[in-house]
Protein backbone atom coordinates (compact mmCIF):
# COMPACT_ATOMS: atom_id res chain seq x y z
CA UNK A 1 20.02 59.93 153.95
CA UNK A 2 18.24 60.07 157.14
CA UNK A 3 16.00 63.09 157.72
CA UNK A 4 17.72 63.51 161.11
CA UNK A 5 20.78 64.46 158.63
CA UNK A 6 18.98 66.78 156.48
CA UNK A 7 17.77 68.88 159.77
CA UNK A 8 21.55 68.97 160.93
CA UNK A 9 23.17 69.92 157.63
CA UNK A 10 20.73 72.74 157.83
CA UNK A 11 21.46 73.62 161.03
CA UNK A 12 25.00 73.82 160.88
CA UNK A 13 24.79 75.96 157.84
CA UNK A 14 21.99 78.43 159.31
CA UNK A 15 24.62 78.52 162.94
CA UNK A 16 21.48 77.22 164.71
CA UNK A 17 23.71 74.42 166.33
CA UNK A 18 25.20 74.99 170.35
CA UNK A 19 28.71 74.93 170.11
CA UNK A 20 28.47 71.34 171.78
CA UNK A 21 26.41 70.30 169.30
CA UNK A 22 28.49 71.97 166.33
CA UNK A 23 32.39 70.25 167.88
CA UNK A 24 29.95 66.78 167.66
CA UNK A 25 29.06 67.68 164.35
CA UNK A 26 33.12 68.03 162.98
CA UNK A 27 34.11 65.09 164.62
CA UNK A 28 30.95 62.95 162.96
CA UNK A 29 32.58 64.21 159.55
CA UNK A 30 35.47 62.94 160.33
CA UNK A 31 34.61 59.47 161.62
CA UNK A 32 31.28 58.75 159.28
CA UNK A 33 32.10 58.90 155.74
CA UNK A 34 29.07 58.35 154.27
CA UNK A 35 27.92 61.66 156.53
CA UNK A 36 30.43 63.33 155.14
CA UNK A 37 29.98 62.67 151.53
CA UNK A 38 26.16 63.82 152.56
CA UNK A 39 26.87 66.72 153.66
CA UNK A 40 28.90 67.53 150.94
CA UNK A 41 26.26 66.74 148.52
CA UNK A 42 23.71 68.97 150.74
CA UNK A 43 26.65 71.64 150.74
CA UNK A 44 26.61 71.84 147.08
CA UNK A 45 22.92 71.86 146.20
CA UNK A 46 22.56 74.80 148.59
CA UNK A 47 25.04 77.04 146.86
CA UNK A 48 23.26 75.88 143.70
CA UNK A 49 19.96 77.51 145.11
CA UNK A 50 21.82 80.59 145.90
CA UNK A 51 23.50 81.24 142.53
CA UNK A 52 20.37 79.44 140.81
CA UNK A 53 17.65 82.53 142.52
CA UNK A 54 19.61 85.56 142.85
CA UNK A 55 16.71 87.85 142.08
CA UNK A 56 14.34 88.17 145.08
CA UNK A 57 11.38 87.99 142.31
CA UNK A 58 11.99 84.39 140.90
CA UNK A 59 13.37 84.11 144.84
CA UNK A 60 9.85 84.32 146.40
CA UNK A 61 8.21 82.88 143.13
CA UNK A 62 9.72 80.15 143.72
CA UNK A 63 8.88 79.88 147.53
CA UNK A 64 5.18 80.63 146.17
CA UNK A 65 5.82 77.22 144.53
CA UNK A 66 7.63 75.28 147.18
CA UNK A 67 4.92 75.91 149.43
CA UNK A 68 2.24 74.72 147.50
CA UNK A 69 3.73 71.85 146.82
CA UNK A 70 4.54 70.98 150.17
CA UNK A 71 0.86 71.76 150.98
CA UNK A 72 -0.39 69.51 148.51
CA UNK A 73 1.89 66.64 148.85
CA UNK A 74 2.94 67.12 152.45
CA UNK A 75 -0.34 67.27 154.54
CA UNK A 76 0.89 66.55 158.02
CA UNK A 77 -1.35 68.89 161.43
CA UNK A 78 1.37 71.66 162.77
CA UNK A 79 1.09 73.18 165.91
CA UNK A 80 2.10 77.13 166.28
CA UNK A 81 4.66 76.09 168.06
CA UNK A 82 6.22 73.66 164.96
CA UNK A 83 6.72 76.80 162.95
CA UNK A 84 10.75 76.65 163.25
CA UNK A 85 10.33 73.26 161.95
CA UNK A 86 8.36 74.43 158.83
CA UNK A 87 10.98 76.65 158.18
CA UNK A 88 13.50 73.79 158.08
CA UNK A 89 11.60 71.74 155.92
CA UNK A 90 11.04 74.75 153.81
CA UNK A 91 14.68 74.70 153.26
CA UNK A 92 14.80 70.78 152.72
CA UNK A 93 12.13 70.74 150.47
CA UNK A 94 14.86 73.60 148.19
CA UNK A 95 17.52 70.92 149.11
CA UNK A 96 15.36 68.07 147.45
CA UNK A 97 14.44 70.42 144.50
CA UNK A 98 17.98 71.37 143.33
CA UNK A 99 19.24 67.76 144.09
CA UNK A 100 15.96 66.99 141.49
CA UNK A 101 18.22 69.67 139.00
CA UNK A 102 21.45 68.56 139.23
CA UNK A 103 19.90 64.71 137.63
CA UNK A 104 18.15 66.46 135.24
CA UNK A 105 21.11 68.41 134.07
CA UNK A 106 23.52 65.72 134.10
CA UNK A 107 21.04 63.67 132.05
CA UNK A 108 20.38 66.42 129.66
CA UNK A 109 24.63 67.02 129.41
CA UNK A 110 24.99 62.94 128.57
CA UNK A 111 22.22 62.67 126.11
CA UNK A 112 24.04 65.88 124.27
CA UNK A 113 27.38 64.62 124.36
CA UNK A 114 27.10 60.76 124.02
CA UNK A 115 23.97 60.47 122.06
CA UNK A 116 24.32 58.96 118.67
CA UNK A 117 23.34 61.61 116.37
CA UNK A 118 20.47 60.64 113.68
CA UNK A 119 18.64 61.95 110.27
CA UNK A 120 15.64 63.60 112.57
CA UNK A 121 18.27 65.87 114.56
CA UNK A 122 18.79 67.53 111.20
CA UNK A 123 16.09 67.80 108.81
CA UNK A 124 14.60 70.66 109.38
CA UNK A 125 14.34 72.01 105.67
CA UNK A 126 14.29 75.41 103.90
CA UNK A 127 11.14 76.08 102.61
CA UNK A 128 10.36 75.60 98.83
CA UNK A 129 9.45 78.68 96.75
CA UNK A 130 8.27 79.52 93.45
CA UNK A 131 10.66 80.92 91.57
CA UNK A 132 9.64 80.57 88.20
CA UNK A 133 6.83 80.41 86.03
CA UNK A 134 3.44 79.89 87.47
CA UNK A 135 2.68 76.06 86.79
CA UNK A 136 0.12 75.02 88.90
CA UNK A 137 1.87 71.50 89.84
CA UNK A 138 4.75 73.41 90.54
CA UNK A 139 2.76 75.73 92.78
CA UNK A 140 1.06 72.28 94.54
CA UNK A 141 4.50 70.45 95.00
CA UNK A 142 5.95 73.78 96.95
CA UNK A 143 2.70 73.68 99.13
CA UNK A 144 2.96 69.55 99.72
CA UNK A 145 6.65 70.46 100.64
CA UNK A 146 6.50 73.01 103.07
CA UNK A 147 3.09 71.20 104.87
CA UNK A 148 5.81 67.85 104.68
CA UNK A 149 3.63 66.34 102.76
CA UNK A 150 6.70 64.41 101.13
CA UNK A 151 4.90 61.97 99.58
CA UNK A 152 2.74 63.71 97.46
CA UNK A 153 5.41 66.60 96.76
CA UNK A 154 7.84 63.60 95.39
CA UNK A 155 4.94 63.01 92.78
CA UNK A 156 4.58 66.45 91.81
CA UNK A 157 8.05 67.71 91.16
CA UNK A 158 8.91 64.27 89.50
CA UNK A 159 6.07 65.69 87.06
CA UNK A 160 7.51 68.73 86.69
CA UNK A 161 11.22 67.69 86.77
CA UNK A 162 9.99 65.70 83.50
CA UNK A 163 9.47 69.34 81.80
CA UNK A 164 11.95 70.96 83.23
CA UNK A 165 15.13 67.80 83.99
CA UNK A 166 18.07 70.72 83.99
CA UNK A 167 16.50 72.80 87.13
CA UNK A 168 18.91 71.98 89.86
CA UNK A 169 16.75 73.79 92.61
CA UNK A 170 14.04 71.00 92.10
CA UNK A 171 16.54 68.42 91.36
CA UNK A 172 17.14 69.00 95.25
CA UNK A 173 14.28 68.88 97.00
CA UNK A 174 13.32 66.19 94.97
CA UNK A 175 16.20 64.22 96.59
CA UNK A 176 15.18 65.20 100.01
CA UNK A 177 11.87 64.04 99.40
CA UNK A 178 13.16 60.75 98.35
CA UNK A 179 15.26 60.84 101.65
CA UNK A 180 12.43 61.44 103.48
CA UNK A 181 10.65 58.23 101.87
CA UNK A 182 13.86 56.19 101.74
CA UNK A 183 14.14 56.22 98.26
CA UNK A 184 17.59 56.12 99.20
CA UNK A 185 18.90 54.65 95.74
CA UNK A 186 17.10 57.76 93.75
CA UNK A 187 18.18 60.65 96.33
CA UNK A 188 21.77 59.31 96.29
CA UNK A 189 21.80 59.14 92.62
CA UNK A 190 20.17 62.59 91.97
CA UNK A 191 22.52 64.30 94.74
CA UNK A 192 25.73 62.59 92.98
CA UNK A 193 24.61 64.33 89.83
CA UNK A 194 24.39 67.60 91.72
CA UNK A 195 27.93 67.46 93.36
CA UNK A 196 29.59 66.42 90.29
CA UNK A 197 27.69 69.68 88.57
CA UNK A 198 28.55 73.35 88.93
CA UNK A 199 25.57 74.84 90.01
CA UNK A 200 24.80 76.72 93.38
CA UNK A 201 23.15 73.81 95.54
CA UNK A 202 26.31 71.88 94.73
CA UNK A 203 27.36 72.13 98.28
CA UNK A 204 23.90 71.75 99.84
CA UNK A 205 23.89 68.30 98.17
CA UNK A 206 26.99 67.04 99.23
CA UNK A 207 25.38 68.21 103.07
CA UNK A 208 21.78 65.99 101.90
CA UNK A 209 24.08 63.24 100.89
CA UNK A 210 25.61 63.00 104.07
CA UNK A 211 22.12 63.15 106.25
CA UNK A 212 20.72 60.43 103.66
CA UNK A 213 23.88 58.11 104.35
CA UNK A 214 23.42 59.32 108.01
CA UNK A 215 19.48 57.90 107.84
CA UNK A 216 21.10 54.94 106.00
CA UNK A 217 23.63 53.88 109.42
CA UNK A 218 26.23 54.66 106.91
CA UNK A 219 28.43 56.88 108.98
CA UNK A 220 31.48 56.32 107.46
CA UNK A 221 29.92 57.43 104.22
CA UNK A 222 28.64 60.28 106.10
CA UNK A 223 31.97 61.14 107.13
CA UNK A 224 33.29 61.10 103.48
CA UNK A 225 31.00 63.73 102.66
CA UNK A 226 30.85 66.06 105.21
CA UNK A 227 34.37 66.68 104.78
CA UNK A 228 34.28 67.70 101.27
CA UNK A 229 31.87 70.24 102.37
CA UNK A 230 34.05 73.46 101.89
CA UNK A 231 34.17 76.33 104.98
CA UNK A 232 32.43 79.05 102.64
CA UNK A 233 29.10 76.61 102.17
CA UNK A 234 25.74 77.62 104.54
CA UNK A 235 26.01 74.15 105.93
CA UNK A 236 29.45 73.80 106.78
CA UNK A 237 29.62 74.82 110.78
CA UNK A 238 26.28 72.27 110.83
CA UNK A 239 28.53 69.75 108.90
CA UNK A 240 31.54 70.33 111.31
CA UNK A 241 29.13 69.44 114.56
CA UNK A 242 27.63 66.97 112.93
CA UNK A 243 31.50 65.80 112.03
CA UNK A 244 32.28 65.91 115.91
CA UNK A 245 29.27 63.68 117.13
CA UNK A 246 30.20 61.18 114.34
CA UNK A 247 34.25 60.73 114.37
């Protein structure tokens, strides 16, 4: 787009054009498409400042910013006499900004709904605690945990798991330390154990299953599991967008 175009969009919009100039303007939308789809575009971006800087605040914030920019990036020698001009470029340089945005957003929308989901999107974990007892490997393992320090937590609570092989809490963060290693053979055997079982983290193993066949390219496995996770269980409204990214 020609910057000619930019100063008559803006024009026409501010009714700074003669009426001459504005019944040349009409008929140049009808007759030049590419003008028109231009203008269109320029149309649009402009009602997006509007809505986008309601508040006079953030309104002359932003200007604050604008102008700065412009100063720093645009140093041309204006005359008193140019300052109607600076105004208009003023308004190009919001033009330029939200048509900056509106990439940006659509960007940002396609990358959240086409994106392949993967293991890092959801492996943020609860923390370990100490529930029981006071065994100082125990103690280390929760701290190796919570620092992710996966590798030497996996070697601690596979110590203590050797005491203590009926504790299903353990029994599950060992698995997602194994996940987090790709151990994938040990986490998937140890989370088996814990969805055929009746304890509580049954359901919260069916949901580490799922992420470890999800780190695996599994998917279909994935699949399998997240929809055995029942609508009462912590993870299930994680499971079910998780489900939608995946099917």
């Amino acid at each position: 787009m020609e910057d000619q175009d930019y100063i008559l969009f803006d024009s026409y919009i501010n009714n700074e054009l003669s009426e001459t100039e504005i019944l040349a303007f009409k008929n140049r939308l009808k007759t030049d498409k590419v003008f028109a789809e231009n203008f269109n575009l320029y149309k649009e971006a402009n009602l997006f400042l509007k809505n986008k800087f309601e508040n006079e605040a953030e309104t002359s914030a932003f200007k604050n910013n604008l102008e700065s920019i412009s100063n720093t990036h645009f140093k041309t020698t204006k005359t008193k006499t140019e300052t109607p001009k600076q105004s208009k470029f003023f308004r190009l340089g919001q033009f330029a900004i939200a048509a900056s945005v509106a990439v940006f957003l659509g960007l940002f929308i396609y990358n959240q709904v086409f994106s392949k989901p993967g293991y890092t999107d959801y492996n943020t974990h609860e923390p370990m605690t100490v529930v029981r007892g006071n065994v100082k490997t125990l103690i280390e393992a929760t701290k190796a945990f919570n620092n992710k320090d996966y590798k030497k937590a996996n070697t601690l609570l596979k110590q203590v798991l050797e005491k203590d092989p009926e504790n299903s809490e353990l029994q599950l963060y060992y698995s997602i330390t194994n996940i987090e290693l790709d151990n994938f053979t040990i986490a998937d055997t140890q989370l088996k154990a814990l969805i055929n079982g009746q304890s509580a983290y049954k359901n919260r193993a069916l949901w580490y299953a799922a992420l470890s066949k999800l780190k695996q390219n599994s998917n279909d496995a994935s699949i399998m599991l997240l929809k055995q996770i029942p609508a009462g269980a912590d993870d299930y409204k994680e499971a079910q967008r998780l489900l939608d990214k995946l099917e």
